[in-house]
N, C-alpha and C. Protein backbone atom coordinates (compact mmCIF):
# COMPACT_ATOMS: atom_id res chain seq x y z
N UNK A 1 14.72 45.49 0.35
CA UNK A 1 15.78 44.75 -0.29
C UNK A 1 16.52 45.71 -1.22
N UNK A 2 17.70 45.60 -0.87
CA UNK A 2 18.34 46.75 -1.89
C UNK A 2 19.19 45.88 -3.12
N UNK A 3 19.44 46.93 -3.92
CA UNK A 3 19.74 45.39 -5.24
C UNK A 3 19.25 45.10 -6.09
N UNK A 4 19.98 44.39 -7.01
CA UNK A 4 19.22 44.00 -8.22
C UNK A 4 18.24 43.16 -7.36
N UNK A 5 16.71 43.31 -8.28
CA UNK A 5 16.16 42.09 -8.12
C UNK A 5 16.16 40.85 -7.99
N UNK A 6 16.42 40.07 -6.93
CA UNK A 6 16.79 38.32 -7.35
C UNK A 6 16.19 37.86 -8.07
N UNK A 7 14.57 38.25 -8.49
CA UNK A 7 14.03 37.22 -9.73
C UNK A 7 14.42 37.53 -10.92
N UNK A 8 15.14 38.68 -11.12
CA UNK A 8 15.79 39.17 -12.64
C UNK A 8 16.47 37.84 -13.34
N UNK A 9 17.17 37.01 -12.02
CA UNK A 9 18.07 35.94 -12.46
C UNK A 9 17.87 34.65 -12.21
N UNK A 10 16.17 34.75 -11.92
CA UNK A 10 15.93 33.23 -11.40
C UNK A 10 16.58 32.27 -12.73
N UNK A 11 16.47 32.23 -13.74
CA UNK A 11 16.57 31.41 -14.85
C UNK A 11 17.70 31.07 -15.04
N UNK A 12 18.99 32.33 -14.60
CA UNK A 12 20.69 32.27 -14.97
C UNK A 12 20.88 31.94 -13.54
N UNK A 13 22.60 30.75 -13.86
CA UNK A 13 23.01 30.12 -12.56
C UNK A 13 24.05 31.12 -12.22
N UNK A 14 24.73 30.66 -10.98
CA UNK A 14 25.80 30.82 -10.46
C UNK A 14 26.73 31.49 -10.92
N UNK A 15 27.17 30.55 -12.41
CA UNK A 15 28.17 30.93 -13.06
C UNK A 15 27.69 31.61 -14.58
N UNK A 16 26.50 32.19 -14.63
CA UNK A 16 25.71 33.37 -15.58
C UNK A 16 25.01 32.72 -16.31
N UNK A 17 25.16 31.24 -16.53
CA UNK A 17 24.60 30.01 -17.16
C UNK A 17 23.22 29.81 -16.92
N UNK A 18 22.15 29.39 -17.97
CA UNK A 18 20.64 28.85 -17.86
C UNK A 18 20.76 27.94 -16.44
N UNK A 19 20.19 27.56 -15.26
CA UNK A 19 20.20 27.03 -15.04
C UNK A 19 19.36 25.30 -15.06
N UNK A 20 20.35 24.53 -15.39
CA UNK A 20 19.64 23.01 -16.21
C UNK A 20 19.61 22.08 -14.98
N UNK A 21 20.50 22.06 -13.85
CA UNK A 21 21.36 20.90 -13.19
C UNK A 21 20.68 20.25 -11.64
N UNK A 22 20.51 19.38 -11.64
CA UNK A 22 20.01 19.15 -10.14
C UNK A 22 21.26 19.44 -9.33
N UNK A 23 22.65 19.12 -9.42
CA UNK A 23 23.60 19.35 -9.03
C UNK A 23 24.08 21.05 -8.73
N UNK A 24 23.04 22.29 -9.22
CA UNK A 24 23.19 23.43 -9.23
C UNK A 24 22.62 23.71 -7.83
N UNK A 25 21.44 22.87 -7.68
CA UNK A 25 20.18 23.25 -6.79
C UNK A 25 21.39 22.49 -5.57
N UNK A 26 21.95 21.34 -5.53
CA UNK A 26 22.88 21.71 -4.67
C UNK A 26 23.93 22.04 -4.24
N UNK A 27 24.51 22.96 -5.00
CA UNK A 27 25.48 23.71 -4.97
C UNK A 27 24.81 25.37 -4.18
N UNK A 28 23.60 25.27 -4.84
CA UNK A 28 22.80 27.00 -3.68
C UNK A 28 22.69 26.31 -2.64
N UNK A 29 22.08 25.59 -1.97
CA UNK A 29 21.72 25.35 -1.00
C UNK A 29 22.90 24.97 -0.09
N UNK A 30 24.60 24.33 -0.68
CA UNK A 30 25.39 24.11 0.12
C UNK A 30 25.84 26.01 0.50
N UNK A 31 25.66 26.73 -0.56
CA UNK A 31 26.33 27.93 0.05
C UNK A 31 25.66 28.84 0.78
N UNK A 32 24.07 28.64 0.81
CA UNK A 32 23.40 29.22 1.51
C UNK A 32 23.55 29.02 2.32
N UNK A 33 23.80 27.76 2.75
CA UNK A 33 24.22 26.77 5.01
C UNK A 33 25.50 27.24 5.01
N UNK A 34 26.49 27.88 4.00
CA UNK A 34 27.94 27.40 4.54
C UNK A 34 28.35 28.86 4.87
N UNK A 35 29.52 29.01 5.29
CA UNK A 35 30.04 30.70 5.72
C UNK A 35 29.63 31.42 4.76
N UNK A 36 29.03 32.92 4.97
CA UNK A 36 28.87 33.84 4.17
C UNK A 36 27.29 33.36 3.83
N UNK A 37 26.34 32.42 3.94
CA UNK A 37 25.55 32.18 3.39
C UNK A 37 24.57 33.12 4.08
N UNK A 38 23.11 32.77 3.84
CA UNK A 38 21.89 33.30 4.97
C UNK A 38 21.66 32.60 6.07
N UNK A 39 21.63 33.60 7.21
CA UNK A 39 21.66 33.43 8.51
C UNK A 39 20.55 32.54 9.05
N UNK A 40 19.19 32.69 7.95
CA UNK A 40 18.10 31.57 8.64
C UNK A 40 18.07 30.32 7.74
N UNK A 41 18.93 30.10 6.40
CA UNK A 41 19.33 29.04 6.32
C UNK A 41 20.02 28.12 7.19
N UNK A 42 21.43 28.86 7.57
CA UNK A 42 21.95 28.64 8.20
C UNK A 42 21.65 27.64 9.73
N UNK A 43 20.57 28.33 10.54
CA UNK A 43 20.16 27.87 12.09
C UNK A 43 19.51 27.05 11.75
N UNK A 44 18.90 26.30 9.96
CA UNK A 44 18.14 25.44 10.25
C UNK A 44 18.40 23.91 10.68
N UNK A 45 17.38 23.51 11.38
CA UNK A 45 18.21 21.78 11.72
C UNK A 45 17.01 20.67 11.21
N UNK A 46 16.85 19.57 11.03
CA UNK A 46 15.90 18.66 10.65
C UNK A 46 14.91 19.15 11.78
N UNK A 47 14.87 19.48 12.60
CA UNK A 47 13.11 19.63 13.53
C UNK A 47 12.69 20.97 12.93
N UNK A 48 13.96 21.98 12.56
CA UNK A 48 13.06 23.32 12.62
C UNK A 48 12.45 23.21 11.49
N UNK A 49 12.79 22.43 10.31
CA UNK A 49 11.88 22.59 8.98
C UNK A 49 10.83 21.50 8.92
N UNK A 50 10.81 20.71 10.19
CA UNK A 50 9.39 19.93 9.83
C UNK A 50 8.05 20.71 9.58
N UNK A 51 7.95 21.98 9.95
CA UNK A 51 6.67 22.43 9.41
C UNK A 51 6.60 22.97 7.92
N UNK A 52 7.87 23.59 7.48
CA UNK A 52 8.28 23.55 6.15
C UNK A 52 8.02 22.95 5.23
N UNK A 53 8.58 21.59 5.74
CA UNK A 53 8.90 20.61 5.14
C UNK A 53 6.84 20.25 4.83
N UNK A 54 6.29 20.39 5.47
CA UNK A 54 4.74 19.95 5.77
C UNK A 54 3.55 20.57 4.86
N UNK A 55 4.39 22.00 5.03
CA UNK A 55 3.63 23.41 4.09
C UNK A 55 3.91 22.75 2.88
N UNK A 56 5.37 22.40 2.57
CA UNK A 56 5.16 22.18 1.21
C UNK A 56 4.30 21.12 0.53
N UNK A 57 4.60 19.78 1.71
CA UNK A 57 3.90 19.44 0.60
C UNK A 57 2.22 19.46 1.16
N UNK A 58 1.67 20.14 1.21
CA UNK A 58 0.11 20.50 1.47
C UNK A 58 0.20 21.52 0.31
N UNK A 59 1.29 22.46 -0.18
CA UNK A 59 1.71 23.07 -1.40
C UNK A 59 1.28 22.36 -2.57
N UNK A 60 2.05 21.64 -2.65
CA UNK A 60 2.11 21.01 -3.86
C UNK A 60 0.84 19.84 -3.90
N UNK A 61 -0.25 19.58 -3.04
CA UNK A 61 -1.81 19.20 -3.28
C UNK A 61 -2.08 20.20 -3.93
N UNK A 62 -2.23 21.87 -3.19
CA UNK A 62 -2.65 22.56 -4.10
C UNK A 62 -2.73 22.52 -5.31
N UNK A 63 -1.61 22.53 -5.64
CA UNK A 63 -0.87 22.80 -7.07
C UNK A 63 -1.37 21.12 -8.05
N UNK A 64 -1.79 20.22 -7.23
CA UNK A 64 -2.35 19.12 -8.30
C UNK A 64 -4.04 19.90 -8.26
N UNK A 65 -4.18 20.11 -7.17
CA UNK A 65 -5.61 20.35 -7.10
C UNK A 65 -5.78 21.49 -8.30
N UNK A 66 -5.04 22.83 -8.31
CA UNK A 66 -5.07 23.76 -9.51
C UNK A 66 -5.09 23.08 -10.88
N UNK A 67 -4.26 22.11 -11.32
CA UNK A 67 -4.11 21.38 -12.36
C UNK A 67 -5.12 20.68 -13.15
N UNK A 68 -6.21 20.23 -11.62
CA UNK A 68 -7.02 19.16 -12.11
C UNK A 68 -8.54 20.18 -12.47
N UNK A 69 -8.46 21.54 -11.97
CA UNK A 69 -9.54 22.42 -12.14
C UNK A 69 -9.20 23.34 -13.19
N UNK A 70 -8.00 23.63 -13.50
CA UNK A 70 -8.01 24.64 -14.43
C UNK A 70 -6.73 24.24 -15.86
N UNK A 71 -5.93 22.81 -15.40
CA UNK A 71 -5.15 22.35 -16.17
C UNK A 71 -4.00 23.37 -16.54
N UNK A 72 -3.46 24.07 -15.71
CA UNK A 72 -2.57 24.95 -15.61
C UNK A 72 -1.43 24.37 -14.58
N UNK A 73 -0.46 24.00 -14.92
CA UNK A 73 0.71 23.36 -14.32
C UNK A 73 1.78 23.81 -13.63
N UNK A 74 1.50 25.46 -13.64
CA UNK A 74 2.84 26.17 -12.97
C UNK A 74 2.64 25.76 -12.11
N UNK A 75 1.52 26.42 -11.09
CA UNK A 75 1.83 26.25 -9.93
C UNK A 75 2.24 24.89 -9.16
N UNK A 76 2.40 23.80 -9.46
CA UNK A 76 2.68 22.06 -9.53
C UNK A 76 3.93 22.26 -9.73
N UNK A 77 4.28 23.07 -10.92
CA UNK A 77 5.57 22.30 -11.02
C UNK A 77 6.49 23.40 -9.71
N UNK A 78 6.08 25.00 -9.64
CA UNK A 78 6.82 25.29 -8.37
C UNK A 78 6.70 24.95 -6.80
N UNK A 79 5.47 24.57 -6.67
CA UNK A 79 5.44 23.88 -5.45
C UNK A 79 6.43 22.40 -5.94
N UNK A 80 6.89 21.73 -6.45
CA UNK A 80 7.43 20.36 -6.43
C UNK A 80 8.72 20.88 -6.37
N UNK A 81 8.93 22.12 -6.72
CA UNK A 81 10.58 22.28 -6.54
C UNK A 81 10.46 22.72 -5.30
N UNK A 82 9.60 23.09 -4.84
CA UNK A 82 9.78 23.87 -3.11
C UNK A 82 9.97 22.82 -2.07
N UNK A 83 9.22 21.66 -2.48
CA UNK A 83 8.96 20.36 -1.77
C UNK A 83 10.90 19.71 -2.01
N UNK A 84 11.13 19.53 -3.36
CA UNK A 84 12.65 19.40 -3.62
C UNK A 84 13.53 20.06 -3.11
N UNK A 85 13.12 21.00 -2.37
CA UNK A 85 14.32 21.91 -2.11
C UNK A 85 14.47 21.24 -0.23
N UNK A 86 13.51 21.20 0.42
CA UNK A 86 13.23 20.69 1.46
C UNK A 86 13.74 19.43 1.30
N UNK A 87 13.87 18.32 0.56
CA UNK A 87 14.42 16.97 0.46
C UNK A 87 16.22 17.93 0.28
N UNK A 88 16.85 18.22 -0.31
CA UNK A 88 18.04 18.88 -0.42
C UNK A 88 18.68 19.55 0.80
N UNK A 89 17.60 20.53 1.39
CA UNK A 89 17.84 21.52 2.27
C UNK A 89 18.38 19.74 3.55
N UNK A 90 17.01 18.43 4.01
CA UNK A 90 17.67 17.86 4.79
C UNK A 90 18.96 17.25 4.39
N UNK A 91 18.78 16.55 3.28
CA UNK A 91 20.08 16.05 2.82
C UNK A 91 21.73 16.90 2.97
N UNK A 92 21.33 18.27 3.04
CA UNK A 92 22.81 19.15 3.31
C UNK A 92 23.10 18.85 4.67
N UNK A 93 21.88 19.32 5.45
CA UNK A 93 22.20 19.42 6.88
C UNK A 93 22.44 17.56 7.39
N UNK A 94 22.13 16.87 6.88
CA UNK A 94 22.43 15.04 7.06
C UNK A 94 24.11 15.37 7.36
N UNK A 95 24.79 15.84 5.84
CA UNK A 95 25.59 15.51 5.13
C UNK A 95 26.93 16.44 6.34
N UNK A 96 26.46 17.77 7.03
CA UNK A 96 27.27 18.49 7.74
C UNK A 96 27.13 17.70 9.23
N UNK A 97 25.84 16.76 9.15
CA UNK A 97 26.37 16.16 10.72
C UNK A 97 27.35 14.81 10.29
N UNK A 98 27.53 14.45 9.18
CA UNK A 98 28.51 13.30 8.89
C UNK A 98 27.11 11.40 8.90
N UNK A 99 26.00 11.97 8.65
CA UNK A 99 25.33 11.51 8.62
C UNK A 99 24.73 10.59 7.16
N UNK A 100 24.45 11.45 6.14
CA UNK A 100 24.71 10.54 4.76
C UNK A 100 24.51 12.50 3.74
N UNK A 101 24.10 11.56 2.35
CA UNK A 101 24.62 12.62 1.81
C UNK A 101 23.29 12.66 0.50
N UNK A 102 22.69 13.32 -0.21
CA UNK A 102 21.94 13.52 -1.20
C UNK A 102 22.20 12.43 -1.75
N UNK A 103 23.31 12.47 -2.67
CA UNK A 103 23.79 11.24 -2.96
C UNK A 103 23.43 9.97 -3.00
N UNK A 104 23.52 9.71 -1.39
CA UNK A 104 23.27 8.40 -1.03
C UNK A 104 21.37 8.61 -0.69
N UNK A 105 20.94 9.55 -0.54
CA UNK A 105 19.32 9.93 -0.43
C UNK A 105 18.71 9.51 -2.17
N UNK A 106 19.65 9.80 -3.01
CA UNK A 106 19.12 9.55 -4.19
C UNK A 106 19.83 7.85 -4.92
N UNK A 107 20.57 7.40 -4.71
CA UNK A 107 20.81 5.88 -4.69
C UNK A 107 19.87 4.98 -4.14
N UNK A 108 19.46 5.41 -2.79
CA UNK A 108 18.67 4.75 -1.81
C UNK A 108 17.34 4.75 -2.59
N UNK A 109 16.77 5.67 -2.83
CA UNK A 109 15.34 5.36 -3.87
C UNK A 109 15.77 4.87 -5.18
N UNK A 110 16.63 5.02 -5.63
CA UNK A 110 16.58 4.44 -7.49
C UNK A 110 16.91 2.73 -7.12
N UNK A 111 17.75 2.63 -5.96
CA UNK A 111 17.39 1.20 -5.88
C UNK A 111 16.59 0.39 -5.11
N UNK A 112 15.96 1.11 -4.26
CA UNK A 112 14.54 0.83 -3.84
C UNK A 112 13.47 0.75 -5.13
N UNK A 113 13.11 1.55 -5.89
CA UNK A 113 12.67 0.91 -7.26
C UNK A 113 12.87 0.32 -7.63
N UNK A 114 14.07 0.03 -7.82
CA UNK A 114 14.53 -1.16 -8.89
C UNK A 114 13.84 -2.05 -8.59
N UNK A 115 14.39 -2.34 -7.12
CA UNK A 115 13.99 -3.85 -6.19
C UNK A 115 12.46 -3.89 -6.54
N UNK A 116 11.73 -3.23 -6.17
CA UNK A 116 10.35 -2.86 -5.69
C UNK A 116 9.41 -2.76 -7.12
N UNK A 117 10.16 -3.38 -8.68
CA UNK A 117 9.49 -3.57 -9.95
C UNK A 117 10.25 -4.23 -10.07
N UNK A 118 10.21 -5.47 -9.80
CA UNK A 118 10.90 -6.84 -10.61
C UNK A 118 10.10 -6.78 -11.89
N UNK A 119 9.08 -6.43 -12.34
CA UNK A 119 8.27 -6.63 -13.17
C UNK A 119 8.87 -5.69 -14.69
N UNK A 120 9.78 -5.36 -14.18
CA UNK A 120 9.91 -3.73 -14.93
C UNK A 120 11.71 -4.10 -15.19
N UNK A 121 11.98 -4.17 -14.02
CA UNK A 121 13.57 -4.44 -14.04
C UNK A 121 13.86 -6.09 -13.98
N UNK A 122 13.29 -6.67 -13.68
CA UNK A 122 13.57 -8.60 -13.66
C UNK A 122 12.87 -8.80 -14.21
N UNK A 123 12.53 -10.13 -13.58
CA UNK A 123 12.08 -11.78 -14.69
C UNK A 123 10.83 -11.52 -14.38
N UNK A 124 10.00 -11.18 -13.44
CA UNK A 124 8.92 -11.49 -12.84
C UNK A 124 8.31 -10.56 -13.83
N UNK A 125 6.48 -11.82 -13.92
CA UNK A 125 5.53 -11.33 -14.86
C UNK A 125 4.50 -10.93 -13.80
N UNK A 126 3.81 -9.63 -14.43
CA UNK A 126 2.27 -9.61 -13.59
C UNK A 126 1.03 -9.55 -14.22
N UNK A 127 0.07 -9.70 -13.74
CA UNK A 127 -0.98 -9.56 -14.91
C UNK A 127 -1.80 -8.03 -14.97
N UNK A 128 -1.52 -7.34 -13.73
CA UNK A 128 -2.43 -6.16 -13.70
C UNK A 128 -2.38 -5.52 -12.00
N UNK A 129 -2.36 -4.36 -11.75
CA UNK A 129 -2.11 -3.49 -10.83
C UNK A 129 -2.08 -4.20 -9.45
N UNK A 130 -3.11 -5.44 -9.51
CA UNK A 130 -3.34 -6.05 -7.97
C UNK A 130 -2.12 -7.02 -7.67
N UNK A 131 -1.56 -7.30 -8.83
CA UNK A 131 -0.28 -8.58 -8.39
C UNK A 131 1.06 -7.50 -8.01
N UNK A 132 1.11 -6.49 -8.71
CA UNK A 132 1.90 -5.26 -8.42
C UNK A 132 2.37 -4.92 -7.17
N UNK A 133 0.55 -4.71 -6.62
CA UNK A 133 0.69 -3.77 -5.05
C UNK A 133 1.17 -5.43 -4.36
N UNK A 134 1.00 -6.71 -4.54
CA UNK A 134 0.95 -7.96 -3.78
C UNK A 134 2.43 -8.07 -3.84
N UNK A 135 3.14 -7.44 -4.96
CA UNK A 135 4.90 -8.05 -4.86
C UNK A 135 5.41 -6.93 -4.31
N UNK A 136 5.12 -5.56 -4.26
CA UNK A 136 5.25 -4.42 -3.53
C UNK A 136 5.72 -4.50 -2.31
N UNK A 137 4.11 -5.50 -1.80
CA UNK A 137 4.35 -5.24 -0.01
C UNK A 137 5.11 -6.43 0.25
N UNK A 138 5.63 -7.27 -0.50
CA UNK A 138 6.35 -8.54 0.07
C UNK A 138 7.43 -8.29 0.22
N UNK A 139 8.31 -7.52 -1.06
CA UNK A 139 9.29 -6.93 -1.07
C UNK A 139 9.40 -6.02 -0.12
N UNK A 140 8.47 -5.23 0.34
CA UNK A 140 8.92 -4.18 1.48
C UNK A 140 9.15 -5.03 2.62
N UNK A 141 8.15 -6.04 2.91
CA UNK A 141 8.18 -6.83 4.20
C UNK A 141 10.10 -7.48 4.26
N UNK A 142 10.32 -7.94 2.68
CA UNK A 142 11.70 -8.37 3.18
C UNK A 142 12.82 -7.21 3.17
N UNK A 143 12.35 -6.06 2.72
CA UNK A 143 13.50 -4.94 3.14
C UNK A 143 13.74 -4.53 4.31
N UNK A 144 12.38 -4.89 5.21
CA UNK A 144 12.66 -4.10 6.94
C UNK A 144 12.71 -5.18 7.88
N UNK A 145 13.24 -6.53 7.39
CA UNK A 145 13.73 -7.24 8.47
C UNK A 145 15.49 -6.72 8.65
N UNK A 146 15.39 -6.80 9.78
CA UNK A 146 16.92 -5.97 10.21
C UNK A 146 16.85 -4.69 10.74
N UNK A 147 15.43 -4.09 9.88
CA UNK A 147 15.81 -2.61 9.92
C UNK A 147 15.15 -2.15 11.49
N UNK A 148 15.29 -1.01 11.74
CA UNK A 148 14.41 -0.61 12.38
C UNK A 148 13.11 -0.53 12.33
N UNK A 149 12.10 -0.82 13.86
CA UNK A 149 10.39 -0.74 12.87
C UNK A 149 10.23 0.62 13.46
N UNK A 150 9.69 0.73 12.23
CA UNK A 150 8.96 2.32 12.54
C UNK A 150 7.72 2.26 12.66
N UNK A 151 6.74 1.45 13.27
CA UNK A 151 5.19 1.21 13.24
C UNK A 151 5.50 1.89 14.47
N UNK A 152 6.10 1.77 15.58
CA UNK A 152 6.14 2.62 16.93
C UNK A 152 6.59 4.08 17.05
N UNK A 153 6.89 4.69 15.75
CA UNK A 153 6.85 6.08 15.72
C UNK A 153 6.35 6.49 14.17
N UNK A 154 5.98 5.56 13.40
CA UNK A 154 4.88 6.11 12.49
C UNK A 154 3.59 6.72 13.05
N UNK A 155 2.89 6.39 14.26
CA UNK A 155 1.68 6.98 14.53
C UNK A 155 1.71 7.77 15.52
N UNK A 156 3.16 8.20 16.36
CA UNK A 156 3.70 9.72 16.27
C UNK A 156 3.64 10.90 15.51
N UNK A 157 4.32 10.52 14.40
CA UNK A 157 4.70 10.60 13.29
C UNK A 157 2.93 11.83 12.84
N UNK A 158 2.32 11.12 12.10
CA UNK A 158 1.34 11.12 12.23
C UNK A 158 0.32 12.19 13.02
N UNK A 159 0.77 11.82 14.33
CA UNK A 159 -0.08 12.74 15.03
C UNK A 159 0.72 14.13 14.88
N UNK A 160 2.01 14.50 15.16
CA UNK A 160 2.54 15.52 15.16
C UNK A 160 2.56 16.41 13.74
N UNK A 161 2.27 15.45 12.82
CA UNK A 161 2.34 16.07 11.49
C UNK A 161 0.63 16.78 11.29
N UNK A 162 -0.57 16.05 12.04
CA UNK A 162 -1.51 17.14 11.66
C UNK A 162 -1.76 18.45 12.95
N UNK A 163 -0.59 18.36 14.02
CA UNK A 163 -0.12 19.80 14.69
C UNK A 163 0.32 20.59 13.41
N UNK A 164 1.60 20.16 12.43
CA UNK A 164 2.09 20.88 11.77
C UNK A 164 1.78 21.29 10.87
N UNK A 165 0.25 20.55 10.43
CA UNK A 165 -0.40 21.07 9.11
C UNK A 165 -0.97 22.47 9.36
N UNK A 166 -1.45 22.23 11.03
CA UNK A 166 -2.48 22.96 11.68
C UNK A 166 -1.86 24.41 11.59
N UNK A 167 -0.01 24.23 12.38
CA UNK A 167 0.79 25.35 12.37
C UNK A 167 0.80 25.87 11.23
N UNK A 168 1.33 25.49 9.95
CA UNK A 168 1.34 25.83 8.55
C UNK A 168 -0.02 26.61 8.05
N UNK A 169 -1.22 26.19 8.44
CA UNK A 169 -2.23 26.83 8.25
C UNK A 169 -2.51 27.96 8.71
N UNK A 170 -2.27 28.11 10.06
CA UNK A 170 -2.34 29.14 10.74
C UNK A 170 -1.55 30.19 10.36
N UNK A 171 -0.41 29.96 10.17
CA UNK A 171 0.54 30.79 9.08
C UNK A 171 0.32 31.27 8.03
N UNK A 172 0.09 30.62 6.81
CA UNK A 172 -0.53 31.14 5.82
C UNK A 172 -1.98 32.20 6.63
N UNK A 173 -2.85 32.07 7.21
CA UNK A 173 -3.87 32.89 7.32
C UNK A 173 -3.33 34.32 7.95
N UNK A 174 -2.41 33.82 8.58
CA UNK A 174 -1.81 35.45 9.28
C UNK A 174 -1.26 36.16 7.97
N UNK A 175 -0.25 35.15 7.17
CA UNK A 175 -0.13 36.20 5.68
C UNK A 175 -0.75 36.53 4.94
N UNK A 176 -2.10 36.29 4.95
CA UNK A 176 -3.10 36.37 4.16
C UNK A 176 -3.63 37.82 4.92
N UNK A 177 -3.71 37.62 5.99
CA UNK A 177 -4.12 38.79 6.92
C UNK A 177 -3.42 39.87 6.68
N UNK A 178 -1.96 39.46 6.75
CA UNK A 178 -1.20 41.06 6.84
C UNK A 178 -1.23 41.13 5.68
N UNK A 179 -1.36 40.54 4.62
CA UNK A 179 -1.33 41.20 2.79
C UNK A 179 -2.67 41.84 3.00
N UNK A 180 -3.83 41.68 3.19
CA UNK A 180 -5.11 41.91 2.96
C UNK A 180 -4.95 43.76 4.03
N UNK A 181 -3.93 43.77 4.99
CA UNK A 181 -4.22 44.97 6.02
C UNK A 181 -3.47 45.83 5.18
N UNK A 182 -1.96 45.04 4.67
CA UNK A 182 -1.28 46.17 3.95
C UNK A 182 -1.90 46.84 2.60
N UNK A 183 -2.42 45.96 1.94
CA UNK A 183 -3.26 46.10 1.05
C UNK A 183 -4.39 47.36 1.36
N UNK A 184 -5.06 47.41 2.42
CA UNK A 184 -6.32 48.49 2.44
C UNK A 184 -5.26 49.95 3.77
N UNK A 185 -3.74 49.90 3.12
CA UNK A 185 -3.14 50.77 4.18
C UNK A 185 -2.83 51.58 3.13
């Protein structure tokens, strides 16, 4: 890599600024996909980062698992942005097929909460965690009439995702391999 170091500036944005903004994180990622950006950003499409998308978050277990043994939080909080970046990275590529947009990826959950704690946001009282999960699933039951069911490719779903854990694993061990060869070279 020739160049300043890129981590010299992990902390300063774009425009030389701290970076504070969720709106920054997509502003890199639109220019990384767009002309002039990186070329393997670029070719990515929603299938090629499902294993990505998989690593991370088997990442970010790690990173609770580190937390809960040594109470050290970096590594949590950078695996959760790696995992965030993958929710962003699909949301760009959604947004270039004319499909939806971060935006509407982040509306869609804040009012899926809403709905999904009447207890919190409405009238409704509960007494304790079990009436919770009981208004939870009722409410979900009345959000997916209409919708599509996904019980017929959730356990697709499923199966293909512990191929991709498998792939992800296998990956990491080959980098583990070639650090460990370069290492005794």
């Amino acid at each position: 890599m020739k160049g300043r170091n890129p981590f010299e500036r992990h902390r300063i944005g774009m425009k030389g600024i701290e970076m504070k903004s969720f709106e920054e994180l997509v502003e890199v990622v639109a220019r990384l996909r767009g002309e002039g950006g990186c070329p393997w950003d670029r070719e990515q499409t929603h299938a090629t980062l499902k294993t990505t998308c998989i690593e991370e978050a088997a990442e970010v277990i790690c990173g609770i698992n580190i937390l809960e043994k040594t109470g050290n939080a970096s590594n949590l909080c950078e695996e959760l942005g790696d995992l965030l970046l993958q929710v962003v990275m699909q949301a760009r590529i959604a947004e270039e097929e004319g499909l939806f947009t971060i935006d509407d990826v982040n509306r869609a959950i804040t009012e899926k909460m809403i709905r999904r704690h009447p207890h919190v946001f409405g009238e409704v009282t509960v007494s304790d965690t079990g009436e919770v999960l009981k208004n939870w699933e009722e409410i979900k039951k009345l959000e997916k009439k209409g919708k599509i069911d996904d019980d017929p490719y959730i356990y697709d779903a499923f199966d293909e995702s512990v191929g991709l854990i498998e792939r992800a694993r296998q990956r990491k061990i080959e980098k583990r391999r070639k650090a460990a060869e370069e290492k005794n070279d």
